[in-house]
C-alpha atoms as a PDB file:
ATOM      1  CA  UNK A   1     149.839 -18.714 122.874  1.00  0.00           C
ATOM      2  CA  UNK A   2     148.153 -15.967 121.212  1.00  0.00           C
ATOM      3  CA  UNK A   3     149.385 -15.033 118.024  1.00  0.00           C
ATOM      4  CA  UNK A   4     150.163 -10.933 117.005  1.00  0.00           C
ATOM      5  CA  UNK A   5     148.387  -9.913 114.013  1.00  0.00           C
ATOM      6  CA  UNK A   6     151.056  -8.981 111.287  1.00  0.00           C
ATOM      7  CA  UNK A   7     151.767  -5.318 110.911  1.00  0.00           C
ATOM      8  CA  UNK A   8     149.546  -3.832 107.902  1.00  0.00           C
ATOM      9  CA  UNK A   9     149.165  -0.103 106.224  1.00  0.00           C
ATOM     10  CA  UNK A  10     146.216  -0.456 104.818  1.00  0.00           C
ATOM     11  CA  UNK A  11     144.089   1.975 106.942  1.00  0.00           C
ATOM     12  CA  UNK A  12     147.026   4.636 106.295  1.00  0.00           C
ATOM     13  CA  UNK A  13     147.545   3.285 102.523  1.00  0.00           C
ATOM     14  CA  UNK A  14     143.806   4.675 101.899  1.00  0.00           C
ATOM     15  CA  UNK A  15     142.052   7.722 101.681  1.00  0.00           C
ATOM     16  CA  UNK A  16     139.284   8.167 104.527  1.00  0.00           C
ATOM     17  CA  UNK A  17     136.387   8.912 102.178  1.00  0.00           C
ATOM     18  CA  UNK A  18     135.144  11.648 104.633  1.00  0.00           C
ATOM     19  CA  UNK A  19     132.957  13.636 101.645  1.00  0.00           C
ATOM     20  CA  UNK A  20     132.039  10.567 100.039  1.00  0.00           C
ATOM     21  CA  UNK A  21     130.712   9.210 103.538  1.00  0.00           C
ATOM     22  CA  UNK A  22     129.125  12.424 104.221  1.00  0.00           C
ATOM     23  CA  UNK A  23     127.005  12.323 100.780  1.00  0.00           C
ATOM     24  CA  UNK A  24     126.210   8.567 101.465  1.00  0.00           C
ATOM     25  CA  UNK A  25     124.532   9.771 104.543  1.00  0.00           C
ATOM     26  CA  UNK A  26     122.512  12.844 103.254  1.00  0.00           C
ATOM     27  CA  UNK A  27     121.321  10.199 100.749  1.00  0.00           C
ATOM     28  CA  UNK A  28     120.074   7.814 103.726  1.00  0.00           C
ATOM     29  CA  UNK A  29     119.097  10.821 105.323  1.00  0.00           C
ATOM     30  CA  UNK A  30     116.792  11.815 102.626  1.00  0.00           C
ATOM     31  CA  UNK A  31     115.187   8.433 102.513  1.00  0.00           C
ATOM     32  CA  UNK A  32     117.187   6.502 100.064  1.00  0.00           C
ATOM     33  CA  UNK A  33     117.772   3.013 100.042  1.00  0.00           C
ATOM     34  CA  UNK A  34     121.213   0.959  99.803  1.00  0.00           C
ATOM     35  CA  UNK A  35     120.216   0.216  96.213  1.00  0.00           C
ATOM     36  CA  UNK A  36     119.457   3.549  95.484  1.00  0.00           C
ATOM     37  CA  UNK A  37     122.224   4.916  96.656  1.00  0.00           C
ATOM     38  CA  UNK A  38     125.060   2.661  94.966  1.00  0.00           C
ATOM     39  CA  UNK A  39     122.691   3.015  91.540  1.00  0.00           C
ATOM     40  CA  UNK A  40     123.121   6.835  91.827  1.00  0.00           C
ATOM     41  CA  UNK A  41     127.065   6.312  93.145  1.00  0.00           C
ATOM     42  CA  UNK A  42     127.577   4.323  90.455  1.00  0.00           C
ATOM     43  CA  UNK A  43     125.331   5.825  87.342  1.00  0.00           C
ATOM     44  CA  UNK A  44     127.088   9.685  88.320  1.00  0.00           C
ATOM     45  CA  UNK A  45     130.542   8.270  89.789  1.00  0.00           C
ATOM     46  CA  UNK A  46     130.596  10.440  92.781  1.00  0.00           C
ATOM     47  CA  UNK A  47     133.036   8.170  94.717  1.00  0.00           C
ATOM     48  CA  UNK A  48     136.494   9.469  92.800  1.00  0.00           C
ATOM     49  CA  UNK A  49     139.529   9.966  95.004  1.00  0.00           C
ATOM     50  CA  UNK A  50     143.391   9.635  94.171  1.00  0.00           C
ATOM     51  CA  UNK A  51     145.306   6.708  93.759  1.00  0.00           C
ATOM     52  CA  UNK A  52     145.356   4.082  91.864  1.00  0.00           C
ATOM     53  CA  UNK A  53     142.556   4.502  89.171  1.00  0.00           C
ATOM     54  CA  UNK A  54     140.280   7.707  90.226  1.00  0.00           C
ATOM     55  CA  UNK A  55     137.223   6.497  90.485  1.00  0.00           C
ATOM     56  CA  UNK A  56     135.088   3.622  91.704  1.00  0.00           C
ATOM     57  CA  UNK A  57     134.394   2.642  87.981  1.00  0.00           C
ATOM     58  CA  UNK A  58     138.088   1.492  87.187  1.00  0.00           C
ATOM     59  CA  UNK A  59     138.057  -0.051  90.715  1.00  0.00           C
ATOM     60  CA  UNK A  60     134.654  -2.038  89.677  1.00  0.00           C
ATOM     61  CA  UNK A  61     131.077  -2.779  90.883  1.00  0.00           C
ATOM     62  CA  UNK A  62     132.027  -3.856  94.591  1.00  0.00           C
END
C-alpha cells in the first residue's frame, strides 16, 4: 500500500522570494558565479524578508 505524505504548510508558511530570485538571476545573467553570488548575498545581505529573524544573517550561512 502506498503511503500519503503527511499534510505540511511549509510552502504557504514561507515567503516566495520572488525579488530575491529575480536579483539572483540578473547576477547569473551578468556572468556571476554561485560563489560570487552568495559572497555578494551574504557580504551586502540582500536576502531580508519578514518572519522570523529578517535577514539571511540571523538565519545563518546555508
Amino acid at each position: 500500500m502506498v503511503e500519503t505524505p503527511r499534510y505540511s504548510a511549509d510552502l504557504t508558511g514561507n515567503p516566495l522570494l520572488f525579488t530575491e530570485t529575480r536579483m539572483t538571476a540578473k547576477m547569473r545573467c551578468a556572468g556571476s558565479t554561485d560563489d560570487e553570488i552568495a559572497e555578494e548575498i551574504w557580504e551586502h545581505n540582500l536576502y531580508q524578508y519578514n518572519g522570523e529573524g529578517s535577514s539571511v544573517k540571523e538565519h545563518g550561512r546555508y
